[in-house]
N, C-alpha and C. Protein backbone atom coordinates (compact mmCIF):
# COMPACT_ATOMS: atom_id res chain seq x y z
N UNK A 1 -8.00 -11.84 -17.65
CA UNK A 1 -7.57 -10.96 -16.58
C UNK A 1 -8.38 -9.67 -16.65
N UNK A 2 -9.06 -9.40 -15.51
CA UNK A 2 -9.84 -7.93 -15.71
C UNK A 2 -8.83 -6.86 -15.55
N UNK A 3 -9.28 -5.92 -16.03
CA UNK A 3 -8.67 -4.60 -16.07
C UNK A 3 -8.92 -3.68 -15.33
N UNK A 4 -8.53 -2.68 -14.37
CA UNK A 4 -9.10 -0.98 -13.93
C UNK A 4 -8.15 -0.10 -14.70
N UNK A 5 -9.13 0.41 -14.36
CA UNK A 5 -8.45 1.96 -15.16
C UNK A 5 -8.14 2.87 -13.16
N UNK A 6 -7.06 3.19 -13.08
CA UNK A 6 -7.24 3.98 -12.18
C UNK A 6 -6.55 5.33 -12.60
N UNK A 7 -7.83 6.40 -12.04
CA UNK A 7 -7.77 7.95 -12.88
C UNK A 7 -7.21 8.97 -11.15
N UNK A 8 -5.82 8.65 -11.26
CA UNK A 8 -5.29 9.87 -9.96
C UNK A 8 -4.15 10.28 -10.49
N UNK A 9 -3.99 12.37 -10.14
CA UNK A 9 -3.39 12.71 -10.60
C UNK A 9 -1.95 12.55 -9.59
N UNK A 10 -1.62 11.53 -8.46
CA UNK A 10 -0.36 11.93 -7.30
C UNK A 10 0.58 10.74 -7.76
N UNK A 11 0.96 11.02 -8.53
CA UNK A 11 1.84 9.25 -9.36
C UNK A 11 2.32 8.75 -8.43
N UNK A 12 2.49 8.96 -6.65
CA UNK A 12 3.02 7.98 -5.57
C UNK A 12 1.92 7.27 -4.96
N UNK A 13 0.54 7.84 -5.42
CA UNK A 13 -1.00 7.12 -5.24
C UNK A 13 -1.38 6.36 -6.24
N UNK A 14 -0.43 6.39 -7.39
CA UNK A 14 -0.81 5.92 -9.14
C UNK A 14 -0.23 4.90 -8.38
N UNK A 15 1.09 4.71 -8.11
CA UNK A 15 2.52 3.87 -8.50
C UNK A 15 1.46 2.54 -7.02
N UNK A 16 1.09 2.97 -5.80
CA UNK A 16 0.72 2.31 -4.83
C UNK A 16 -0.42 1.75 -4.84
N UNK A 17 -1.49 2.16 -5.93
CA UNK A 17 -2.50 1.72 -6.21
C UNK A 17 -2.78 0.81 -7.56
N UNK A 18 -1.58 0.76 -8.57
CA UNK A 18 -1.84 -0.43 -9.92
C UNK A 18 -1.04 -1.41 -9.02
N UNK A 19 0.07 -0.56 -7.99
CA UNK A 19 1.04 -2.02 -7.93
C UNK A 19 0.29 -3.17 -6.86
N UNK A 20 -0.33 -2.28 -6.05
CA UNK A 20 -1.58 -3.60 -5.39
C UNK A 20 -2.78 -4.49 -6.32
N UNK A 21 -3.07 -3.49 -7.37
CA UNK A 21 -4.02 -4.20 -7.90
C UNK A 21 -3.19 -5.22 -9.08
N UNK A 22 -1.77 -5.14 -9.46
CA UNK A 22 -1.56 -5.75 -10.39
C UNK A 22 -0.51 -7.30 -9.06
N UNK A 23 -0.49 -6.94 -8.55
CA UNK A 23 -0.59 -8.41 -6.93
C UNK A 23 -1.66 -8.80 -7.18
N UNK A 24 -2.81 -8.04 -7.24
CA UNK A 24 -3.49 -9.33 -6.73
C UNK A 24 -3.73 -9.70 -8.52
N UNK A 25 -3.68 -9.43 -8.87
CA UNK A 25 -3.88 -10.05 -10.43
C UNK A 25 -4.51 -9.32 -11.50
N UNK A 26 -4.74 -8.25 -11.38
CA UNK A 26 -5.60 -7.04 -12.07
C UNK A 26 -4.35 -6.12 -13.35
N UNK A 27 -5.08 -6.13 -14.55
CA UNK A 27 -4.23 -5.52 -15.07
C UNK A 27 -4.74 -4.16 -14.95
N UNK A 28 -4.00 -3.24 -15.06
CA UNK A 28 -4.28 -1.51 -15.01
C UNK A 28 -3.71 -0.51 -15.88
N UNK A 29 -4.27 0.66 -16.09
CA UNK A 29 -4.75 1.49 -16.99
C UNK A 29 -4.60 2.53 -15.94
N UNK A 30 -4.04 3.95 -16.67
CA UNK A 30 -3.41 4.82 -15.30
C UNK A 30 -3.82 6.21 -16.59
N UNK A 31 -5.02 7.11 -15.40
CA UNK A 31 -5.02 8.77 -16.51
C UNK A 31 -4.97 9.56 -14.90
N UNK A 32 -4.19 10.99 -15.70
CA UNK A 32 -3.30 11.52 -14.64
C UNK A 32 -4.18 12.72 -14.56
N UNK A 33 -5.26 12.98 -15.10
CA UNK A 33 -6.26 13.71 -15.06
C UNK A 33 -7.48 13.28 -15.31
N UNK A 34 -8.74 14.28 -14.93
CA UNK A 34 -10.31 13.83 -14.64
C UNK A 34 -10.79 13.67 -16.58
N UNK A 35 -10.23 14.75 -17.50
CA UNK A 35 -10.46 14.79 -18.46
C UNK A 35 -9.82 13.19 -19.39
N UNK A 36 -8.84 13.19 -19.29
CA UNK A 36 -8.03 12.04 -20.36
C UNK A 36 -8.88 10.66 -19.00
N UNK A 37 -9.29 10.51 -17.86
CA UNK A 37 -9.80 9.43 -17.39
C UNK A 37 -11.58 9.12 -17.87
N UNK A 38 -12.36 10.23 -17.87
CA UNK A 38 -13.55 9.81 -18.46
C UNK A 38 -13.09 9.34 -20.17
N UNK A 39 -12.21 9.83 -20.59
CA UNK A 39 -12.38 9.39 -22.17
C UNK A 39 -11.76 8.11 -22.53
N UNK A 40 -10.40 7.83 -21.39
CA UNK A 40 -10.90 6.44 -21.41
C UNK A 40 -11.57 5.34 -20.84
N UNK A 41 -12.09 6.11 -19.92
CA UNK A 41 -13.37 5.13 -19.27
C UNK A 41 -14.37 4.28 -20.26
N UNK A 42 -14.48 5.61 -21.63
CA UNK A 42 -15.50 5.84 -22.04
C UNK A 42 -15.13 4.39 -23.88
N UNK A 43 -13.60 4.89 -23.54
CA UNK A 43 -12.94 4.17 -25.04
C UNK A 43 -12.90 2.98 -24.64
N UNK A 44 -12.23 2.62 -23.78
CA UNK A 44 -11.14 1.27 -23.41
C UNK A 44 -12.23 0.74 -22.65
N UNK A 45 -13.20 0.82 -21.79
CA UNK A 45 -13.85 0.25 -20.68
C UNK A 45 -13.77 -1.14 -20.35
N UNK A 46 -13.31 -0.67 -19.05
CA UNK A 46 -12.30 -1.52 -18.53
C UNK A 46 -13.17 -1.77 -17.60
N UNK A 47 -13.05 -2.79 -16.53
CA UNK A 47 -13.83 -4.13 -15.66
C UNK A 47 -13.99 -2.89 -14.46
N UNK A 48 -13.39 -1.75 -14.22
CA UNK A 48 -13.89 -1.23 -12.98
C UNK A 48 -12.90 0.16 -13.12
N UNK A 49 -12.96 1.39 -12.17
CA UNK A 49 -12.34 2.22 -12.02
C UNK A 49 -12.22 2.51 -10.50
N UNK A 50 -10.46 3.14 -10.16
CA UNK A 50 -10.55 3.92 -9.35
C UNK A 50 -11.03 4.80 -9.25
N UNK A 51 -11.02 5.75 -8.48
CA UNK A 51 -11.34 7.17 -9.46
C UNK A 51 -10.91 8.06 -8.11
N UNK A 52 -10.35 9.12 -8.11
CA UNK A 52 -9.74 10.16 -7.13
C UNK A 52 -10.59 11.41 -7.52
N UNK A 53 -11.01 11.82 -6.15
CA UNK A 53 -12.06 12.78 -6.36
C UNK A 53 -11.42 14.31 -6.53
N UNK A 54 -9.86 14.52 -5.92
CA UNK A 54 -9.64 15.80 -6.52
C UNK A 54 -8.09 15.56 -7.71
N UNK A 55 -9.00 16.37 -8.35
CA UNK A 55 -8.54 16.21 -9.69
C UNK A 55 -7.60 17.38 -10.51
N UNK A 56 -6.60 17.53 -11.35
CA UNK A 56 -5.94 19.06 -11.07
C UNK A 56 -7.36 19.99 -12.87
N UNK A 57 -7.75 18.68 -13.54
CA UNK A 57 -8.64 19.97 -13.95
C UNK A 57 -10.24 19.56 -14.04
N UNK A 58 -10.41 18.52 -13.85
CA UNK A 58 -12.35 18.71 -13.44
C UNK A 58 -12.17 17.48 -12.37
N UNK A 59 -13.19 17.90 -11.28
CA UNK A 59 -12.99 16.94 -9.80
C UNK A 59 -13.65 15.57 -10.41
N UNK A 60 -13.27 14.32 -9.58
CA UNK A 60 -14.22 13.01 -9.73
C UNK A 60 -15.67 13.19 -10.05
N UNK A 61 -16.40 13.93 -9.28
CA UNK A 61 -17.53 14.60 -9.33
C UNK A 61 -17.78 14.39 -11.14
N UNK A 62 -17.12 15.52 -11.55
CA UNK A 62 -17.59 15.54 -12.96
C UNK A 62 -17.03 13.99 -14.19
N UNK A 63 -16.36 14.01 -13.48
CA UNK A 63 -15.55 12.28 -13.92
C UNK A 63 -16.72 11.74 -13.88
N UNK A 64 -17.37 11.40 -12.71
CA UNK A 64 -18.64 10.51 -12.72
C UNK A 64 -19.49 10.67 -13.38
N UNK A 65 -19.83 12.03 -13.28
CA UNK A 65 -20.98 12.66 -14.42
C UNK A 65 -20.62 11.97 -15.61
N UNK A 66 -19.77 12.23 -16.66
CA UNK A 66 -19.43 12.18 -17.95
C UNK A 66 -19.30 10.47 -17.72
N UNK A 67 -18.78 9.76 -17.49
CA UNK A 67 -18.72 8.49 -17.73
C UNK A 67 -20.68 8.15 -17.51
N UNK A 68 -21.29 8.15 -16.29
CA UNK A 68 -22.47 7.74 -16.48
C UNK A 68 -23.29 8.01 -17.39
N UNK A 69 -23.38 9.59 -17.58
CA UNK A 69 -24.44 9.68 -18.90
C UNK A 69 -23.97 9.33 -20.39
N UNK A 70 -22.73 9.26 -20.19
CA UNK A 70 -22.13 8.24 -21.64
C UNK A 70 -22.52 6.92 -22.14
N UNK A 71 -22.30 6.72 -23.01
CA UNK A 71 -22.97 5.03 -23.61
C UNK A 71 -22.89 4.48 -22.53
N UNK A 72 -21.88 3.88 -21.61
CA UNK A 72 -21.58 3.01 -20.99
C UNK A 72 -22.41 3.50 -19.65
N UNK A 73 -22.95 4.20 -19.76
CA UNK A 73 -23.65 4.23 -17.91
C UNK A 73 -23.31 3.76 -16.76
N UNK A 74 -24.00 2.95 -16.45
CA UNK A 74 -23.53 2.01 -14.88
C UNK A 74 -22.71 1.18 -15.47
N UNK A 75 -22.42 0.85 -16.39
CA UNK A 75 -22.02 -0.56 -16.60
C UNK A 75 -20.63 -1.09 -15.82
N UNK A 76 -19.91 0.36 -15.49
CA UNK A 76 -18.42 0.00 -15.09
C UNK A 76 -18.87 0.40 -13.56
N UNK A 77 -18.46 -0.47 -12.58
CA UNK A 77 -18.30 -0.18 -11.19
C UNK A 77 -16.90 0.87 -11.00
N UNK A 78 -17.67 2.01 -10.44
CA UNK A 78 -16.45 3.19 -10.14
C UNK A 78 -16.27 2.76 -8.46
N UNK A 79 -15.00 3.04 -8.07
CA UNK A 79 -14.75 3.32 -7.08
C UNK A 79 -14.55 4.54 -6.47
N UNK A 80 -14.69 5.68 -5.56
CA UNK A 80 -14.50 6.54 -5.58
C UNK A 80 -13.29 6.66 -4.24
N UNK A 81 -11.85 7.32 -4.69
CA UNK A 81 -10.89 7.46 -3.60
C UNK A 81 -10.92 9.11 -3.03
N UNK A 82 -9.98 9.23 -1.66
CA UNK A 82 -10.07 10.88 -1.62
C UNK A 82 -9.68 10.91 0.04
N UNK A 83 -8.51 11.90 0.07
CA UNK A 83 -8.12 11.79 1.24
C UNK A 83 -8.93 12.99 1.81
N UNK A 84 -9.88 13.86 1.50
CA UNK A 84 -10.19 15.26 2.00
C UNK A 84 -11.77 14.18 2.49
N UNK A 85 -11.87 13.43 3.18
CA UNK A 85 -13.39 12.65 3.51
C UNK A 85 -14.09 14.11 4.22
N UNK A 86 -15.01 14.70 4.15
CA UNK A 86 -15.57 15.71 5.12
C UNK A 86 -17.34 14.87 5.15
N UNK A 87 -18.17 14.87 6.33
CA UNK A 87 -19.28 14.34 7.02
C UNK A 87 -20.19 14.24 5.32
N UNK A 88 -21.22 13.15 5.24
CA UNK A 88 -21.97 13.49 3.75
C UNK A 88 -20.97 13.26 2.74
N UNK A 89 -19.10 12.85 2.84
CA UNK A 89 -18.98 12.98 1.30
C UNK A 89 -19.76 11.44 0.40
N UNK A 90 -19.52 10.62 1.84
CA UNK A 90 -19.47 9.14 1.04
C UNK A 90 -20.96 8.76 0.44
N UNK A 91 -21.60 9.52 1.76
CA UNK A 91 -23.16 9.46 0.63
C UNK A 91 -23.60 10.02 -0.55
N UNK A 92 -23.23 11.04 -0.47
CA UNK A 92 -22.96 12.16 -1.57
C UNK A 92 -22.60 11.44 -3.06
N UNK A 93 -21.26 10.70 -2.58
CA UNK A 93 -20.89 9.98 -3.88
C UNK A 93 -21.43 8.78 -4.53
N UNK A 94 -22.01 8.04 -3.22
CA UNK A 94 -22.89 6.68 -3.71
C UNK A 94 -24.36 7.05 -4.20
N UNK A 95 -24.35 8.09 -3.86
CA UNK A 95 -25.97 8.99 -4.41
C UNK A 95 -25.52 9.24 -5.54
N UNK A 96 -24.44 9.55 -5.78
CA UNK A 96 -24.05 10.40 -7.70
C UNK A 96 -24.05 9.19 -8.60
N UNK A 97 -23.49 7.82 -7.81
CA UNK A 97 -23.23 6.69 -8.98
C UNK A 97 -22.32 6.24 -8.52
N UNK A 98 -21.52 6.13 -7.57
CA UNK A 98 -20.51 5.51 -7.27
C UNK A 98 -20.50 4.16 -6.13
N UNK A 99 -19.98 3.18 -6.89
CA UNK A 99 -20.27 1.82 -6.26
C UNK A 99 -19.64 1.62 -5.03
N UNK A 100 -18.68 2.20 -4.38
CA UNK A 100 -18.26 2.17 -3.44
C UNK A 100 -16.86 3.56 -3.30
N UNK A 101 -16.64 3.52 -1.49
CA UNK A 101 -16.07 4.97 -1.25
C UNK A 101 -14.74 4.48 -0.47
N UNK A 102 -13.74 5.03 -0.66
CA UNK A 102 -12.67 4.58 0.21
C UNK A 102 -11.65 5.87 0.56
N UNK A 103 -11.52 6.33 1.92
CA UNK A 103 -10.87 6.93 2.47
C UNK A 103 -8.98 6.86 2.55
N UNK A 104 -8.18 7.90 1.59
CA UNK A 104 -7.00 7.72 2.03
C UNK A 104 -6.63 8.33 3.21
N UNK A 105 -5.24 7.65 3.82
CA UNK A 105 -4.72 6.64 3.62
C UNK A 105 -5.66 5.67 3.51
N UNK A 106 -4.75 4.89 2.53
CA UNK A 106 -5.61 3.51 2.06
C UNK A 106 -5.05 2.17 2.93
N UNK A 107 -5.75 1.49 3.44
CA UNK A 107 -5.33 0.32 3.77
C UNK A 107 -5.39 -0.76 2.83
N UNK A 108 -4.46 -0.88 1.92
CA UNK A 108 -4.42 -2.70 1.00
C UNK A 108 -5.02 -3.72 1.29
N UNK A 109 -5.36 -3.91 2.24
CA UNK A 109 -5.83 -5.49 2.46
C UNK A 109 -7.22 -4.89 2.05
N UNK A 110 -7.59 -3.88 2.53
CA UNK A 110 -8.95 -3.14 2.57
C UNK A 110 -9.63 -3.01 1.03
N UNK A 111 -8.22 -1.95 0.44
CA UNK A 111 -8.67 -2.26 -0.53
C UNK A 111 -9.10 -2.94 -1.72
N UNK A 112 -8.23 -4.24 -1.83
CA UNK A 112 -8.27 -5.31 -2.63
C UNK A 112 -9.74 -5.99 -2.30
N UNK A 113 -9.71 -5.99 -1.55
CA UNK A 113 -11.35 -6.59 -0.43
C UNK A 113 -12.34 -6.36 -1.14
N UNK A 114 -12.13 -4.91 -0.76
CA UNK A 114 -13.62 -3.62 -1.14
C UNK A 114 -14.01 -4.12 -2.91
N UNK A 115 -12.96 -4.06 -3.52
CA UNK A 115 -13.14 -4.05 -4.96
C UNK A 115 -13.63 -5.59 -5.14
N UNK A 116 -12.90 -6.26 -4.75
CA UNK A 116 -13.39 -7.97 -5.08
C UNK A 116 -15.03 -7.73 -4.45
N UNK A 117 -15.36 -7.66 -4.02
CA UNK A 117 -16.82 -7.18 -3.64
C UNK A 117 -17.67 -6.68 -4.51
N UNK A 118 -17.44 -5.22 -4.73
CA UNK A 118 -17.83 -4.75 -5.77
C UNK A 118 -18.19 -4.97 -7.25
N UNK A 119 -17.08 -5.85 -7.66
CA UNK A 119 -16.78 -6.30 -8.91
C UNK A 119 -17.43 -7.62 -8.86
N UNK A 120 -17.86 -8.55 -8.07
CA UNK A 120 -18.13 -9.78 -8.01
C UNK A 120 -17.77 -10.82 -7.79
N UNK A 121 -16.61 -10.83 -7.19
CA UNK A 121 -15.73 -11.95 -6.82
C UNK A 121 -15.60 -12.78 -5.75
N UNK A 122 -16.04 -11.97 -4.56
CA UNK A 122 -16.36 -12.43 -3.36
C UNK A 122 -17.65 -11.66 -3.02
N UNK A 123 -18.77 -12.56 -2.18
CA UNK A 123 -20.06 -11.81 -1.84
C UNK A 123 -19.89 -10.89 -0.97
């Protein structure tokens, strides 16, 4: 069973986002900040990450930073979430390292999709 780690600090975005991924069959891993989520990105590395771009003490932004230039580099497909989308963010983020971008509100079907994609499951 693969694993995500999903790193958001709104536990009604935590609670809505393991409980879709653990439907479709995904086990999950939950940090309620940008700091305790790169370190276990970095410990536990796990088959993929959510990742929420505002963060209450360093944004996704720097999340991404610290996990990529860490041992593990690309190796983990990040997802990047974020309800504040403004024009340039999504390129912005797939330019920093991020395997794919998803706008809240989230649509479920959408998202389960997006990630099976990403991760390799469906082309």
């Amino acid at each position: 069973m693969r694993t995500g780690l999903v790193i958001e600090d709104n536990e009604n975005n935590m609670v809505l986002m393991t409980r879709l991924l653990e439907k479709a069959g995904y086990r999950t891993l939950w940090a309620p900040t940008g700091m305790q989520g790169a370190e276990m990105a970095i410990k536990q590395r796990p088959d993929f990450i959510i990742l929420d771009i505002q963060l209450p003490d360093i944004d996704g932004m720097e999340v991404l930073r610290k996990i990529r230039t860490s041992e593990i580099g690309n190796t983990i497909p990040v997802i990047a979430v974020t309800s504040f989308a403004m024009a340039g963010d999504k390129e912005r983020l797939l330019a920093a390292g991020c395997d794919e971008y998803i706008e809240k509100p989230i649509d479920p079907r959408r998202v389960i999709s997006q990630l099976k994609r990403v991760i390799g499951e469906i082309p």
